[in-house]
N, C-alpha and C. Protein backbone atom coordinates (compact mmCIF):
# COMPACT_ATOMS: atom_id res chain seq x y z
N UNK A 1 12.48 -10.50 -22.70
CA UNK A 1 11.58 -10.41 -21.56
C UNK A 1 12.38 -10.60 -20.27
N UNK A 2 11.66 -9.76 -19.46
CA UNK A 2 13.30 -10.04 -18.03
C UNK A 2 12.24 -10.34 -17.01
N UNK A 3 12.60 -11.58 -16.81
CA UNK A 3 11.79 -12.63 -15.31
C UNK A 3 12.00 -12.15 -14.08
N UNK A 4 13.03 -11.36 -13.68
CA UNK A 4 13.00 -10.87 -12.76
C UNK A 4 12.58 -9.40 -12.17
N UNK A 5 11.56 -9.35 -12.78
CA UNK A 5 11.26 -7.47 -12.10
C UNK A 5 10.01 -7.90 -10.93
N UNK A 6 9.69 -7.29 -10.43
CA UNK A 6 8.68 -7.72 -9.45
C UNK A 6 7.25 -6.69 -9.92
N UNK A 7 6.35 -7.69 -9.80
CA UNK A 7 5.09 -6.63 -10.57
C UNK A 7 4.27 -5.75 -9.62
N UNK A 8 3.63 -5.06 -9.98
CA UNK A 8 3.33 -3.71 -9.20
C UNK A 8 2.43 -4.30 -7.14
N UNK A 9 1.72 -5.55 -8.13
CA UNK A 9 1.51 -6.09 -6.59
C UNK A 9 2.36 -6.87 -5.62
N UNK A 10 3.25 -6.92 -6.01
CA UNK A 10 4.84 -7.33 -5.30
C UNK A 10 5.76 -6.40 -4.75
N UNK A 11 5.32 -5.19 -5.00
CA UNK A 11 6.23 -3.97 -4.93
C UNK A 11 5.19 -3.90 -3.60
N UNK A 12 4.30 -2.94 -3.67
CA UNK A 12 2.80 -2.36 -2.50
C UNK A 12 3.23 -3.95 -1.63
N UNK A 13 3.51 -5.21 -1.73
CA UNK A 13 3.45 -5.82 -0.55
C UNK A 13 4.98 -5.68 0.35
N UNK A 14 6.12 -5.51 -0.76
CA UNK A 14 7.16 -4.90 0.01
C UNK A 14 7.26 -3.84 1.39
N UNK A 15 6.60 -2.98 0.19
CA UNK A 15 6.84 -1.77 1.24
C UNK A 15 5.48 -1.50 2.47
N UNK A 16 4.51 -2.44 2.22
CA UNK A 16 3.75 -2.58 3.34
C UNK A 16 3.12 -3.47 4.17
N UNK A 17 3.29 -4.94 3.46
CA UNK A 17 2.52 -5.73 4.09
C UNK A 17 3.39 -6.57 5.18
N UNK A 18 2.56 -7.03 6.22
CA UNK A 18 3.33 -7.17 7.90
C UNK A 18 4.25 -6.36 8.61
N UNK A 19 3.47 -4.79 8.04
CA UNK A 19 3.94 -4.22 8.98
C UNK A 19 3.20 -2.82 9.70
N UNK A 20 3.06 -2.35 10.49
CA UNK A 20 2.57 -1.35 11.06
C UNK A 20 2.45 -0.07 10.30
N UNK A 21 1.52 0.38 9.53
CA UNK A 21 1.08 1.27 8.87
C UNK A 21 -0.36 2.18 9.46
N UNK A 22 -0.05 3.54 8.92
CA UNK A 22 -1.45 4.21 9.03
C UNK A 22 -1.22 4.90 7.92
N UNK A 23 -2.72 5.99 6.93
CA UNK A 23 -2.38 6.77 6.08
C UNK A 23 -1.78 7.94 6.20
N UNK A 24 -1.60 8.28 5.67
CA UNK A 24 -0.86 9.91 5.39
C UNK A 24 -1.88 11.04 5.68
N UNK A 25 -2.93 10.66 5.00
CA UNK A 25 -4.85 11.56 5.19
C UNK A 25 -4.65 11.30 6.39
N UNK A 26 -4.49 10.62 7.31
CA UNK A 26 -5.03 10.38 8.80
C UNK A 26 -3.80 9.97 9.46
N UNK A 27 -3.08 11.41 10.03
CA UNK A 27 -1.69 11.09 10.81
C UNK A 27 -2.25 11.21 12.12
N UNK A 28 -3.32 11.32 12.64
CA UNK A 28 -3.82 11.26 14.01
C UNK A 28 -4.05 9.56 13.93
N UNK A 29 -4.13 8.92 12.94
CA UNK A 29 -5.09 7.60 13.47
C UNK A 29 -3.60 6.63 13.92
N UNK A 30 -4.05 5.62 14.42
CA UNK A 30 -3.21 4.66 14.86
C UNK A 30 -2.53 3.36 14.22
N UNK A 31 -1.33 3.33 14.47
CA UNK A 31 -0.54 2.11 13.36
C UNK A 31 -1.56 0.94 13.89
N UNK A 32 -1.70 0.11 12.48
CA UNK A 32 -2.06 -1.31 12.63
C UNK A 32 -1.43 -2.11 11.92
N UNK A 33 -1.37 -3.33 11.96
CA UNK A 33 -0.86 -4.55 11.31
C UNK A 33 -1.28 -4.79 10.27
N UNK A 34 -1.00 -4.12 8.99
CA UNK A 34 -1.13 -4.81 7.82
C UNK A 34 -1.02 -6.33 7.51
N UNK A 35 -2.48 -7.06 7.22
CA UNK A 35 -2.34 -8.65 6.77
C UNK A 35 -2.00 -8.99 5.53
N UNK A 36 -2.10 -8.01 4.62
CA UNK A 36 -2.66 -8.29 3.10
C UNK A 36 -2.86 -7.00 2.13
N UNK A 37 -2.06 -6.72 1.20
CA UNK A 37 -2.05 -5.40 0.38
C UNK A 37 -2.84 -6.28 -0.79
N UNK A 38 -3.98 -5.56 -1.15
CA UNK A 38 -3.99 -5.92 -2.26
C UNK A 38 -4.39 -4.56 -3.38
N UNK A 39 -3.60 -4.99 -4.97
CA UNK A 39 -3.65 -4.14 -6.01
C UNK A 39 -4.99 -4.03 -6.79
N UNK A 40 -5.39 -3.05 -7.51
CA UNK A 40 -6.54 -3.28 -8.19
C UNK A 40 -6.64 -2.43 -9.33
N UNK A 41 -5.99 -2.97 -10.18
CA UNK A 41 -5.85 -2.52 -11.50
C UNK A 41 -4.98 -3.15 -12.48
N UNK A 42 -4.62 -2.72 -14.01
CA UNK A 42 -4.17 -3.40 -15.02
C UNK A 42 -2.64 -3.73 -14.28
N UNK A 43 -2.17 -5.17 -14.89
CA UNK A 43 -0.84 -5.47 -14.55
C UNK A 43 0.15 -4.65 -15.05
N UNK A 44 0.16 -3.55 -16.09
CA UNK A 44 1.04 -2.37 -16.24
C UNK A 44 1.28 -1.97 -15.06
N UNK A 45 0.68 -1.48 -14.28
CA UNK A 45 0.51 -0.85 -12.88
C UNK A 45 0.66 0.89 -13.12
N UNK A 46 0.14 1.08 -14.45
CA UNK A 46 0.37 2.28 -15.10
C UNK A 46 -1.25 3.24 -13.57
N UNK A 47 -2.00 2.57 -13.88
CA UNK A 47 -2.75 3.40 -12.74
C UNK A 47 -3.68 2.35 -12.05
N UNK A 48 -4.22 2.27 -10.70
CA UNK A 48 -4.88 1.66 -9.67
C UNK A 48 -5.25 1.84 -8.79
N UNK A 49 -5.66 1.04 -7.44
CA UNK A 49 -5.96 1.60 -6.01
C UNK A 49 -5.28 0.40 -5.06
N UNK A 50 -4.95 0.03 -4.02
CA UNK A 50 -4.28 -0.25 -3.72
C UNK A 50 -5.32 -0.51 -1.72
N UNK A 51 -5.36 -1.68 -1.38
CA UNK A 51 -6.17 -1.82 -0.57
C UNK A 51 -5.24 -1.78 0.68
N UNK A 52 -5.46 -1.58 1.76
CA UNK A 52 -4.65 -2.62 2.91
C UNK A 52 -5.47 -3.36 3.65
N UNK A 53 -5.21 -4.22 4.28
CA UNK A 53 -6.34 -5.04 4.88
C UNK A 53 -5.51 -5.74 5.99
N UNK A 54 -6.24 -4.88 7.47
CA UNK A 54 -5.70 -5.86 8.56
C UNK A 54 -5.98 -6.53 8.97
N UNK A 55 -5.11 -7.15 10.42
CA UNK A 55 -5.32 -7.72 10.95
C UNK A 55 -6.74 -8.17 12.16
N UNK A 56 -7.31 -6.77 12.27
CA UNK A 56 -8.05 -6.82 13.00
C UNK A 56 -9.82 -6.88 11.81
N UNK A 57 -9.52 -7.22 10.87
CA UNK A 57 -10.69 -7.35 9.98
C UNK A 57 -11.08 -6.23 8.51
N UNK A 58 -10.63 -4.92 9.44
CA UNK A 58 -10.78 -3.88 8.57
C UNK A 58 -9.87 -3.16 7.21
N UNK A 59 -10.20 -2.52 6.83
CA UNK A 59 -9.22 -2.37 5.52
C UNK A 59 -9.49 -0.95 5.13
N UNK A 60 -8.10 -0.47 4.35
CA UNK A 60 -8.32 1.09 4.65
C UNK A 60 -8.00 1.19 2.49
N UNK A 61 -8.50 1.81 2.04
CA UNK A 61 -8.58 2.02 0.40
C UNK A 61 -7.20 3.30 0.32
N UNK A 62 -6.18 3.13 -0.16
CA UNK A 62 -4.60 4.05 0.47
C UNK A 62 -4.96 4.86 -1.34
N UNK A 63 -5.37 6.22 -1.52
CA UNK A 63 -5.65 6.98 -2.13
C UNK A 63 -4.82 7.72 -2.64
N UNK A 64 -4.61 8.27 -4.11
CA UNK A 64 -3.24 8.74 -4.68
C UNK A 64 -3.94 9.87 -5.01
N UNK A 65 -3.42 11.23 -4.53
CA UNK A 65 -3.39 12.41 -4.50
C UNK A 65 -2.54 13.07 -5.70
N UNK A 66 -3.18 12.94 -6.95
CA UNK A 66 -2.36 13.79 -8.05
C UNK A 66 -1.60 12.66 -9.04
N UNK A 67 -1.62 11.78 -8.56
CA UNK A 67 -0.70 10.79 -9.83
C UNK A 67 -1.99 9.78 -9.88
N UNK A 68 -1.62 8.93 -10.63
CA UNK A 68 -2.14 7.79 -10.71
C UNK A 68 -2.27 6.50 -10.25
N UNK A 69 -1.36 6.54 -9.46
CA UNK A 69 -1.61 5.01 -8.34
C UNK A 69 -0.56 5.60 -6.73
N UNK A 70 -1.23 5.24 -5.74
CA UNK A 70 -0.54 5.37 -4.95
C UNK A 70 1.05 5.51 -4.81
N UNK A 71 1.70 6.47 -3.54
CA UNK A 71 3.07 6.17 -4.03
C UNK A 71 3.11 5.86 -2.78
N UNK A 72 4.41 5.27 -1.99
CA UNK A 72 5.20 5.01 -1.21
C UNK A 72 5.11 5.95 0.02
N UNK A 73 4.81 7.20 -0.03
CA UNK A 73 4.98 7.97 0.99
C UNK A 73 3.68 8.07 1.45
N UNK A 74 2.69 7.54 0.57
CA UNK A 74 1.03 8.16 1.00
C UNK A 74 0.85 6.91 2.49
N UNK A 75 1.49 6.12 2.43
CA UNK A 75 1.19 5.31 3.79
C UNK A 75 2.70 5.41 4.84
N UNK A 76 2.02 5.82 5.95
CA UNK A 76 3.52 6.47 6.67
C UNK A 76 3.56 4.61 7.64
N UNK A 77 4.76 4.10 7.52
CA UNK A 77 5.20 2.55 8.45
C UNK A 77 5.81 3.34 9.52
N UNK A 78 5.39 2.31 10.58
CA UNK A 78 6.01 2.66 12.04
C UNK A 78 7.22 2.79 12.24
N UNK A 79 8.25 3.66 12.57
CA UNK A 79 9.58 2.82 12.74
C UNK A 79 10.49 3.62 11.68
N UNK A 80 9.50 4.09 10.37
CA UNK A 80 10.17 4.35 9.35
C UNK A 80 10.16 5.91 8.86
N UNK A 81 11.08 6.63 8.50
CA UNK A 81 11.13 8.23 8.28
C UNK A 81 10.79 7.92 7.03
């Protein structure tokens, strides 16, 4: 068993949480401050949905187009190509 892998809700807070995100569906809308990613599905992380939840109260549901759980590119970070 290897203690060190990071599980699928450790990964989604890497690559997004405290930091300026908008979706990919909505490249007109405006970066906000991610407070809080949260995962929602089996700890495989084989498939899920994947919340963001800011700072200003609201929370956006980050939607996977063709696979099974969100990927990395479906939320575009400020700052970041």
């Amino acid at each position: 068993m290897m203690t060190n892998q990071e599980t699928v809700q450790e990964r989604y807070r890497r690559w997004w949480e405290g930091k300026y995100c908008k979706l990919r569906q909505n490249p007109d809308g405006k970066f906000k401050y991610v407070q809080t990613v949260e995962w929602i599905g089996p700890p495989s992380g084989f498939y899920g949905s994947v919340y963001l939840h800011y700072l200003d109260g609201t929370m956006d549901r980050v939607i996977a187009f063709g696979v099974f759980r969100p990927r990395k590119s479906d939320v575009i970070v400020e700052g970041e190509k």
